[in-house]
Protein backbone atom coordinates (compact mmCIF):
# COMPACT_ATOMS: atom_id res chain seq x y z
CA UNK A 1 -5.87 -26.25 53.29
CA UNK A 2 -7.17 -23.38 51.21
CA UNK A 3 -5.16 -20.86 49.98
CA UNK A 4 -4.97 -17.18 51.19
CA UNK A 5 -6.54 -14.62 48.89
CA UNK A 6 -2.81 -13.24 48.10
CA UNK A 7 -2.09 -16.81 47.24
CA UNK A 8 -4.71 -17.11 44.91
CA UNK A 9 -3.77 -14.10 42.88
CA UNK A 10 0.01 -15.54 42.69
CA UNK A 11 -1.31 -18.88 41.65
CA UNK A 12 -1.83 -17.61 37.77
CA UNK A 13 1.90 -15.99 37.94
CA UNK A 14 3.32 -19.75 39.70
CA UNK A 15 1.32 -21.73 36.55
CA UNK A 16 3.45 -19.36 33.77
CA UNK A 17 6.58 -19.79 36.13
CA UNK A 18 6.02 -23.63 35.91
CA UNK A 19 4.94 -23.89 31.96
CA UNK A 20 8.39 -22.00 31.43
CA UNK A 21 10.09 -24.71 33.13
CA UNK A 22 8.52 -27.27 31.02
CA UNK A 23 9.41 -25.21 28.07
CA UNK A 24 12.92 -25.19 28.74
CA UNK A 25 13.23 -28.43 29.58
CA UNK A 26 12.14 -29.07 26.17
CA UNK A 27 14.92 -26.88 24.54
CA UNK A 28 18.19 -28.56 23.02
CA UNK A 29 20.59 -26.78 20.71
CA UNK A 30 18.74 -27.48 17.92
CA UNK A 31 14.82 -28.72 16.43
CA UNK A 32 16.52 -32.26 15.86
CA UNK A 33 17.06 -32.77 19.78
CA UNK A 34 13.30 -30.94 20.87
CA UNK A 35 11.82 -33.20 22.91
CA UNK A 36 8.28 -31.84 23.60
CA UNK A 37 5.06 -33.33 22.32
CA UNK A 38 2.99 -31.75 19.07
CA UNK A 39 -0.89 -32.34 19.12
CA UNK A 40 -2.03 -32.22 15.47
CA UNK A 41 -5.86 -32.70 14.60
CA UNK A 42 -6.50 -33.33 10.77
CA UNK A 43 -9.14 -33.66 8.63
CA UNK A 44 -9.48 -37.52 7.39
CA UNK A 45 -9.45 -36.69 3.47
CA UNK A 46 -6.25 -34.64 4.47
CA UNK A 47 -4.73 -36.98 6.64
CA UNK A 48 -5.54 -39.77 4.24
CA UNK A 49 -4.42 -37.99 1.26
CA UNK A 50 -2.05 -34.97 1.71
CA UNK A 51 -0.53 -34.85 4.81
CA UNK A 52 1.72 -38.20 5.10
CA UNK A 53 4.47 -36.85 3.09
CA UNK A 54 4.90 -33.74 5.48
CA UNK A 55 4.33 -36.06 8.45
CA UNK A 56 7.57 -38.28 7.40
CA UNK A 57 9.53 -34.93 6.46
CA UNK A 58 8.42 -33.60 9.69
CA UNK A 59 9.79 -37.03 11.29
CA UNK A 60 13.29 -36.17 9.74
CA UNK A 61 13.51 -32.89 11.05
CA UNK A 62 12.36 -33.75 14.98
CA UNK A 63 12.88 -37.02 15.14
CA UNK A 64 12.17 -37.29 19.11
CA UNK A 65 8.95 -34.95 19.03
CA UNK A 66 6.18 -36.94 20.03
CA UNK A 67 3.89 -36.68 17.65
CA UNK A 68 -0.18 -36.98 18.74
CA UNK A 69 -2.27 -37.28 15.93
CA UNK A 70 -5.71 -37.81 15.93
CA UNK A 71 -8.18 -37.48 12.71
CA UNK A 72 -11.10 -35.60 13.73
CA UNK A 73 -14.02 -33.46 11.98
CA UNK A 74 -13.63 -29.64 10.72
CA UNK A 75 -16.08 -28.51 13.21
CA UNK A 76 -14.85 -30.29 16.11
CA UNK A 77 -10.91 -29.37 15.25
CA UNK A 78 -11.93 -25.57 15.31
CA UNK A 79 -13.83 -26.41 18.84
CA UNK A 80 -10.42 -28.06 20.05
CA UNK A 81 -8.24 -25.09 18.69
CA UNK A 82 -10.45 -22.68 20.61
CA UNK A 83 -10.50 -24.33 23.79
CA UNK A 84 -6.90 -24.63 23.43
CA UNK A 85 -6.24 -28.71 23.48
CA UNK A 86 -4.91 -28.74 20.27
CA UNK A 87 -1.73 -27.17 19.26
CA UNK A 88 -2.28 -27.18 15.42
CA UNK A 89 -5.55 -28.01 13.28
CA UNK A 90 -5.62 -29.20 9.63
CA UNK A 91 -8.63 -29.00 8.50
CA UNK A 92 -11.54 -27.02 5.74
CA UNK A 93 -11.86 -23.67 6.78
CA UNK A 94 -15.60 -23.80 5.57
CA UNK A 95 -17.08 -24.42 9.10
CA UNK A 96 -19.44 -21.38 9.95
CA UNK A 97 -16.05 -18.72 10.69
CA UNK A 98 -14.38 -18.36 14.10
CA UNK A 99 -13.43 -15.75 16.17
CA UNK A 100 -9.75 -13.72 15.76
CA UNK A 101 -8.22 -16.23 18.97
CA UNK A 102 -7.64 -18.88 15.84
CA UNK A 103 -4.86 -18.13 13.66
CA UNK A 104 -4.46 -19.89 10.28
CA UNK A 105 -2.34 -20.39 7.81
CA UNK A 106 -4.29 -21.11 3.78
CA UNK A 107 -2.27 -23.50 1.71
CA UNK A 108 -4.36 -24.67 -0.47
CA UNK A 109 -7.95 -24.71 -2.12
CA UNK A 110 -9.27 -28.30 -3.07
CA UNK A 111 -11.56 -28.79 -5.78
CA UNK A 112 -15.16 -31.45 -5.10
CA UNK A 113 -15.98 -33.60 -8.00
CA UNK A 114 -19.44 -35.90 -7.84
CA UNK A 115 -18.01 -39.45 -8.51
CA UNK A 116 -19.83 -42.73 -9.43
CA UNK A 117 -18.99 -46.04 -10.99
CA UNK A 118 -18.71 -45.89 -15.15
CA UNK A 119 -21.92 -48.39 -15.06
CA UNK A 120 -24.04 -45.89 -12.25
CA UNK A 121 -22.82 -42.96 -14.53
CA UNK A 122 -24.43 -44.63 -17.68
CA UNK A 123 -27.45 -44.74 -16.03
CA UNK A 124 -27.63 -41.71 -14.42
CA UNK A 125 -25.40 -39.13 -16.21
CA UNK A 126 -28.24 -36.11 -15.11
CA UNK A 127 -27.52 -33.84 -12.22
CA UNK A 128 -27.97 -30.57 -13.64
CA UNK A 129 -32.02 -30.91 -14.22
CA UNK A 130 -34.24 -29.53 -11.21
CA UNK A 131 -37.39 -31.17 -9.76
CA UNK A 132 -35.88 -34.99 -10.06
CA UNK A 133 -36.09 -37.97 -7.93
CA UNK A 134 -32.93 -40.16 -8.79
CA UNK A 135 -32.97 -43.99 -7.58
CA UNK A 136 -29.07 -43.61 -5.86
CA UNK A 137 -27.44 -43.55 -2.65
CA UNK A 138 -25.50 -40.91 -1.37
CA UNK A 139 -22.31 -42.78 0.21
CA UNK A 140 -20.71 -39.76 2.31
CA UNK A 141 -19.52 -38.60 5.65
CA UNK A 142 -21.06 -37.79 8.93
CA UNK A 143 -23.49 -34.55 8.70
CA UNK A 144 -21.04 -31.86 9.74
CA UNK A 145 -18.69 -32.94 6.84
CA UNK A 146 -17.98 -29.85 4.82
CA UNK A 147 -18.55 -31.55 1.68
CA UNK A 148 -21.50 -33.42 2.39
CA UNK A 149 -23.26 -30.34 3.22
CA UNK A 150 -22.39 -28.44 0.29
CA UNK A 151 -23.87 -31.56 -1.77
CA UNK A 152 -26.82 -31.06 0.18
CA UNK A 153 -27.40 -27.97 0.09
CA UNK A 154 -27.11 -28.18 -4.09
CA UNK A 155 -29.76 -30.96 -4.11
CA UNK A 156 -32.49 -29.22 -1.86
CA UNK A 157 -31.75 -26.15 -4.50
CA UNK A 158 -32.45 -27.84 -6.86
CA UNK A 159 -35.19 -30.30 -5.51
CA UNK A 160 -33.80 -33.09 -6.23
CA UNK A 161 -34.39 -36.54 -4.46
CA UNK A 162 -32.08 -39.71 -3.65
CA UNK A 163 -33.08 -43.10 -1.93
CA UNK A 164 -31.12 -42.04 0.91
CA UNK A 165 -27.97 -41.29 2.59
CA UNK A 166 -25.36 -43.74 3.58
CA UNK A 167 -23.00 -42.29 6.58
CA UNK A 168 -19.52 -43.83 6.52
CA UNK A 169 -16.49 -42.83 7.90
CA UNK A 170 -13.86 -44.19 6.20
CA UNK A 171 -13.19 -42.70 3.00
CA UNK A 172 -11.70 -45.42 1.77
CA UNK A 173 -14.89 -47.74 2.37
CA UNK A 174 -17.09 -45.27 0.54
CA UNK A 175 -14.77 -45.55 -2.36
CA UNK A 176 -15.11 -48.78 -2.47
CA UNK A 177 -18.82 -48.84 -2.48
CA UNK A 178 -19.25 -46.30 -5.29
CA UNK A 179 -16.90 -48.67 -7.61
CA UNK A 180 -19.28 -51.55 -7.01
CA UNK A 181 -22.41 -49.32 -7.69
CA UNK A 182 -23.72 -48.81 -4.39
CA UNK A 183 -24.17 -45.21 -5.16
CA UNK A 184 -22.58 -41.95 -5.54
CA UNK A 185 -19.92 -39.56 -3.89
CA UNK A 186 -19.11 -35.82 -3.17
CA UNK A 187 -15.60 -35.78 -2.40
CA UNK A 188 -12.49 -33.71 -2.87
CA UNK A 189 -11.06 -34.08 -6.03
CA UNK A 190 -7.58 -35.26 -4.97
CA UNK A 191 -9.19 -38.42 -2.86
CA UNK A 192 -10.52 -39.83 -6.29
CA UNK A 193 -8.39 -38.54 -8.83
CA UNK A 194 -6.51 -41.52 -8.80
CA UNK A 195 -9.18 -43.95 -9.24
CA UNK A 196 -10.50 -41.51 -12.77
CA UNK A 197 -7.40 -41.76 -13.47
CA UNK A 198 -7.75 -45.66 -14.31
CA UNK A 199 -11.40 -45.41 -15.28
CA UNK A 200 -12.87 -47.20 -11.66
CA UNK A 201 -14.38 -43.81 -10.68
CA UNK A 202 -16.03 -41.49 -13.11
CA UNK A 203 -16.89 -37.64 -12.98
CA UNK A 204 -21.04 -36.62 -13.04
CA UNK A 205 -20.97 -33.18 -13.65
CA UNK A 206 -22.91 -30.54 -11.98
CA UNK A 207 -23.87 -26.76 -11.38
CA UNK A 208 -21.13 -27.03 -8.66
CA UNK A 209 -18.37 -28.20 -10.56
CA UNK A 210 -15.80 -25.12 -9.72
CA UNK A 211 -16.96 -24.93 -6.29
CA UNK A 212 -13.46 -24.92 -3.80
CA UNK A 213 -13.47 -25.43 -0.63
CA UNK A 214 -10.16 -23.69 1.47
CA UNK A 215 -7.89 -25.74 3.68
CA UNK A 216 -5.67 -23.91 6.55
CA UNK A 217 -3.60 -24.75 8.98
CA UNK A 218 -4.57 -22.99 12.45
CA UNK A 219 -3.55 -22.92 16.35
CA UNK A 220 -4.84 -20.85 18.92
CA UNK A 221 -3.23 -17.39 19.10
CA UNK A 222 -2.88 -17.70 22.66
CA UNK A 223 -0.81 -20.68 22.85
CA UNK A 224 3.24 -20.66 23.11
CA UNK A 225 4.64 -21.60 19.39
CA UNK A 226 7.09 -24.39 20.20
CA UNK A 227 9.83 -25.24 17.76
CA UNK A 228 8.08 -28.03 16.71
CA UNK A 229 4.64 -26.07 15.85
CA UNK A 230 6.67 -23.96 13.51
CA UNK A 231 8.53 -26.47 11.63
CA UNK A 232 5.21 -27.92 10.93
CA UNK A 233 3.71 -24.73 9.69
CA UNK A 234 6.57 -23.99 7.65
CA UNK A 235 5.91 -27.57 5.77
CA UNK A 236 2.58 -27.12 5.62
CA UNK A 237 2.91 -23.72 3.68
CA UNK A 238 5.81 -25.47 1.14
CA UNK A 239 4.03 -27.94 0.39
CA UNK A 240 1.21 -28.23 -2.44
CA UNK A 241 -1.77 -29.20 -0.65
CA UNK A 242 -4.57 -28.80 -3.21
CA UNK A 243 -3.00 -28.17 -6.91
């Protein structure tokens, strides 16, 4: 049976009716006895790297949240925030803009450092001098990754060549492959810092060596802040991201 034009126009005003239900349903006396659900898509380096320690903290405060996490791509985490399927996004904020229905929250800009092994360095310590072709790898990321592109971009400015590109996504594996001089690496700082640190990863130096990129926490404008979405903003913006 189809519904009656007068029932049509109620059925918007019956859906809000019903999503306050839920809501309510979700409500206990305090954050620690919420029971709704938070959808979180993160940025891999992020999630690898930053966000565990505000994922147990948030664990502690809403301890029966369920908590849906799912590491995703910058571009496709703004595409999910707009459409609405995420509640929050962690992610670069370096993906082409979006419109005012996304709001975010900076905490943080994250230095890129070119990384090789100490041995591929030795050999090939030049990435500063135009019009080169350079016998490497580029170990990296998928194409929309925010950091592979800015890479990019630098070599085609400054025509300079590499074998060819090898797309991983684990950032872990590509670490892996630069220490046993596969190639080289354009990654955020923080994700190799340890590994300079101890000498298995060392620093190439180029023209884009104080380029940041900025990393936000967003959620559609549009969409109901639960408890839960605010205690995980409110971490997010203590915390210390990208020193």
């Amino acid at each position: 049976m189809l519904p009656s034009k007068a029932g049509e126009q109620l059925c918007p005003y019956v859906r809000d009716v019903l999503l306050s239900v839920d809501r309510l349903h979700c409500f206990e006396n305090d954050l620690a006895e919420y029971k709704g659900n938070l959808k979180l898509g993160v940025g891999e380096t992020l999630l690898c790297y930053r966000i565990p320690s505000i994922l147990k903290k948030f664990h502690l405060q809403a301890p029966n949240t369920k908590l849906i996490l799912q590491s995703m791509n910058c571009y496709d985490i703004r595409d999910e925030l707009l459409k609405g399927s995420l509640d929050l996004g962690i992610f670069y904020e370096d993906v082409g803009g979006f419109d005012d229905s996304i709001t975010t929250f900076p905490f943080g800009k994250c230095s890129l450092t070119l990384v090789a092994s100490p041995e591929t360095k030795r050999l090939f310590p030049d990435f500063t001098t135009p019009g080169q072709r350079i016998p490497l790898s580029l170990i990296i990321n998928e194409q929309n990754c925010i950091f592979r592109q800015i890479f990019e971009k630098y070599l085609r400015d400054k025509s300079i060549l590499l074998d060819h590109t090898i797309e991983l996504w684990s950032i872990h594996t590509i670490k892996n492959l630069v220490k046993n001089n596969v190639g080289i690496s354009f990654l955020p700082t923080f994700a190799v810092q340890d590994e300079m640190n101890s000498g298995e990863l060392a620093e190439i130096k180029t023209d884009i060596s104080d380029v940041q990129i900025s990393a936000v926490c967003g959620y559609n404008k549009n969409k109901w802040v639960s408890p839960a979405m605010e205690s995980f903003v409110n971490l997010m913006m203590q915390a210390k991201i990208c020193p």
